[in-house]
Protein backbone atom coordinates (compact mmCIF):
# COMPACT_ATOMS: atom_id res chain seq x y z
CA UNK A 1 173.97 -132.97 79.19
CA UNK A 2 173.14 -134.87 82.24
CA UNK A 3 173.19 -133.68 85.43
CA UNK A 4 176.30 -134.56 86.46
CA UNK A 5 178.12 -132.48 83.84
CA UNK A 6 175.97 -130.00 84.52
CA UNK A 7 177.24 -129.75 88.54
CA UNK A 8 180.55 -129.74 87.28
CA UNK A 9 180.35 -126.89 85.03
CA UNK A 10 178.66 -125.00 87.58
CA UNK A 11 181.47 -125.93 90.78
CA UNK A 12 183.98 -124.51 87.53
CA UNK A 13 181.70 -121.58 87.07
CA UNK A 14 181.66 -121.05 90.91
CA UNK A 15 185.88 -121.34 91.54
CA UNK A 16 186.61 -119.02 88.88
CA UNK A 17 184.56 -116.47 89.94
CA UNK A 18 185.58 -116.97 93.32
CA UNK A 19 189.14 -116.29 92.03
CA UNK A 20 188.17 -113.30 90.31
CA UNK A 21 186.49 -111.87 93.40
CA UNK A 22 189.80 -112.45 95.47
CA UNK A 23 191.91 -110.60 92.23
CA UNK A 24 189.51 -107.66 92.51
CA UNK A 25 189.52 -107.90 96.37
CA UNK A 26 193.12 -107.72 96.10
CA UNK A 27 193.29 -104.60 93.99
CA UNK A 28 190.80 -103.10 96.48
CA UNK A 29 193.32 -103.34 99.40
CA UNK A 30 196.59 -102.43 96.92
CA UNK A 31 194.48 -99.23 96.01
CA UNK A 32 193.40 -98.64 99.59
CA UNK A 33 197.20 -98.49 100.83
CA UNK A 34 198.35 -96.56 98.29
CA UNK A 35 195.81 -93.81 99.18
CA UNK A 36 196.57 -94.36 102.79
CA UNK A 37 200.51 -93.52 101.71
CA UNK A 38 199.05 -90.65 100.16
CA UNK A 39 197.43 -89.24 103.09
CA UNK A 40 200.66 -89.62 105.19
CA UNK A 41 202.62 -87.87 103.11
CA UNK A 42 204.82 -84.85 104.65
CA UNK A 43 202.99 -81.49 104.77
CA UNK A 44 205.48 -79.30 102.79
CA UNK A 45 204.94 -81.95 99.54
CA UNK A 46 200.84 -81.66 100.31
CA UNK A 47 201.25 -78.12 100.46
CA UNK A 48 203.32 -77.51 97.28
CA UNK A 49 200.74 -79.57 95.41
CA UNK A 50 198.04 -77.52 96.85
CA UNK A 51 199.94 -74.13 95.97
CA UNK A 52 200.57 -75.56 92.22
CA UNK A 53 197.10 -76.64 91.57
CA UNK A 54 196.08 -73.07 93.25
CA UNK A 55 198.37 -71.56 90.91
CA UNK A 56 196.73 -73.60 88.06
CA UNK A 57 193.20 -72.51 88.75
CA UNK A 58 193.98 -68.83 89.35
CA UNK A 59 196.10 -68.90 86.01
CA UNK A 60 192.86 -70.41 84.07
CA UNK A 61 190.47 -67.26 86.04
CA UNK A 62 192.92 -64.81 85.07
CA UNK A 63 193.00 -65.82 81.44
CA UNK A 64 188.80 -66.42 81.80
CA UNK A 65 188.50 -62.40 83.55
CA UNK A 66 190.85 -61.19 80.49
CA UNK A 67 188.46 -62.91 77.94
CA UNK A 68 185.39 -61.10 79.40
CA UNK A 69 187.06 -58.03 79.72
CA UNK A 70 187.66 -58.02 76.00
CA UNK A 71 184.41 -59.62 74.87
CA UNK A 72 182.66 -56.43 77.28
CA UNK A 73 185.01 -54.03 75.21
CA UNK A 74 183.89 -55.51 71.78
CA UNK A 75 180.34 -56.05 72.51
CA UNK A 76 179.64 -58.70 69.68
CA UNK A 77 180.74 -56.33 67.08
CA UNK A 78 177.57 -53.77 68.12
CA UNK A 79 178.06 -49.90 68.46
CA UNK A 80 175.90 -47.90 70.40
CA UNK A 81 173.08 -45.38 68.84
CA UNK A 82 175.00 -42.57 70.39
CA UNK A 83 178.02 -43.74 68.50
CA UNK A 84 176.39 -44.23 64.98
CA UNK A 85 174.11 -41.54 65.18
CA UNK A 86 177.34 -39.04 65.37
CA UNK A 87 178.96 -40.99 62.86
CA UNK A 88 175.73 -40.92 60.48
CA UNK A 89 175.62 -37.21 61.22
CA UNK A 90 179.21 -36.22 60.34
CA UNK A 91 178.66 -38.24 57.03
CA UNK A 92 175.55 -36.13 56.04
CA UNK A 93 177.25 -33.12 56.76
CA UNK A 94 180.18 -34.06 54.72
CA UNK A 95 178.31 -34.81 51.90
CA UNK A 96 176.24 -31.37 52.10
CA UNK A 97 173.65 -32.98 49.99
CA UNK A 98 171.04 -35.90 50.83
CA UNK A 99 172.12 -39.66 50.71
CA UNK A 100 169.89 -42.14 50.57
CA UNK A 101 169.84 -45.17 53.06
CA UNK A 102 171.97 -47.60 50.93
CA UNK A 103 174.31 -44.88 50.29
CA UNK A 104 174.88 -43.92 53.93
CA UNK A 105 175.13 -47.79 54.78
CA UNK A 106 178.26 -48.16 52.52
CA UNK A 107 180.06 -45.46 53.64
CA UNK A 108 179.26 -46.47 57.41
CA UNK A 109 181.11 -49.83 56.32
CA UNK A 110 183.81 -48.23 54.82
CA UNK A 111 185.10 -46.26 58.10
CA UNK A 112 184.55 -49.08 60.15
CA UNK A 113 182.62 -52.43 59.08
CA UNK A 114 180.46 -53.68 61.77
CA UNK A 115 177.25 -56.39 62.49
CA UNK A 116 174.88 -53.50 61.59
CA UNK A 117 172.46 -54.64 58.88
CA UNK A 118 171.16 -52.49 56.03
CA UNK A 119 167.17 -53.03 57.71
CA UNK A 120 168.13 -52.26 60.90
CA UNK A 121 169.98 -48.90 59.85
CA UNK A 122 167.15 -48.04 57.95
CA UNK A 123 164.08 -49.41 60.13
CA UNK A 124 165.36 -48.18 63.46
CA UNK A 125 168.40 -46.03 63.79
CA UNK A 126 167.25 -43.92 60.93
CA UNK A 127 163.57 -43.78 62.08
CA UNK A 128 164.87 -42.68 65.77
CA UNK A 129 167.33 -40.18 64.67
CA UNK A 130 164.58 -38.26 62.71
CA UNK A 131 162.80 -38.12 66.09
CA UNK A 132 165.81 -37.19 68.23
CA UNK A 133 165.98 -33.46 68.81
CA UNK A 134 169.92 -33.42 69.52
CA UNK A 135 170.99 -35.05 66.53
CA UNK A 136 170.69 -33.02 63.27
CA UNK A 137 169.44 -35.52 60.56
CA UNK A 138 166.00 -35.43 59.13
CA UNK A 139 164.11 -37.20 56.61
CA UNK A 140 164.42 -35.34 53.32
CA UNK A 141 162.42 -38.05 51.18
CA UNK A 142 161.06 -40.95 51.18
CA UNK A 143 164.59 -43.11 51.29
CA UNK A 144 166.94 -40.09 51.64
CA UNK A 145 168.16 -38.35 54.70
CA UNK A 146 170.04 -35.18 55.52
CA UNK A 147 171.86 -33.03 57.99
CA UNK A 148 169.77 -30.71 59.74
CA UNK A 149 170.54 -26.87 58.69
CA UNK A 150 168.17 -25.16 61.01
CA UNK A 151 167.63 -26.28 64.58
């Protein structure tokens, strides 16, 4: 390619590119009046746009403060020690005799199935309710509990 060609594909280069800059400068000044239309539009039409996308937020918080709400009220699933250590009480006492921990799991998940895992019933809820003083369970043996006769 000499360098003659060369200059020529380069001026071609040059004019197209110019005419793709005036396209795009074009589309610059279409875009810019529209928005310009949009700003002098009437008030009551700006204002019923503003009060329908106001209404669409608060719609989306009130659904967002309902889901909380219930995801505060169901707590992953988890039941507080209070709750379960009344619950484990009433079931020794029904059963008058001493259950061991596997037994007193099941029927826990038979009332009301829950997150609560076999170790942690037995580790720590089991352990602290032996140390309580206002529930009545105690330790009967190793891996059996029972309701408290005496206090």
């Amino acid at each position: 390619m000499d360098q003659f060609d060369e200059k020529s594909a380069i001026y071609e280069q040059m004019t197209l590119l110019i005419e793709e800059r005036r396209k795009i400068t074009q589309s610059y000044f279409d875009l810019k009046e529209r928005l310009e239309k949009l700003d002098s539009q009437p008030k009551e039409i700006k204002s019923s746009l503003i009060i329908q996308d106001n209404t669409k937020k608060l719609s989306s918080e009130i659904e967002y403060q309902k889901y909380m709400a219930e995801r505060g009220q169901m707590k992953n699933g988890s039941i507080s020690y209070s709750d379960i250590s009344l619950k484990i009480a009433s079931i020794l006492k029904e059963a008058g005799r001493p259950l061991s921990g596997k037994e007193i799991f099941t029927l826990l998940n038979e009332k009301q199935p829950s997150n609560l895992s076999y170790e942690n019933l037995t580790h720590n809820i089991l352990r602290r309710m032996n140390d309580d003083s206002k529930v009545n369970v105690e330790r009967a043996y190793r891996g059996y509990w029972q309701y408290r006769l005496h206090s």
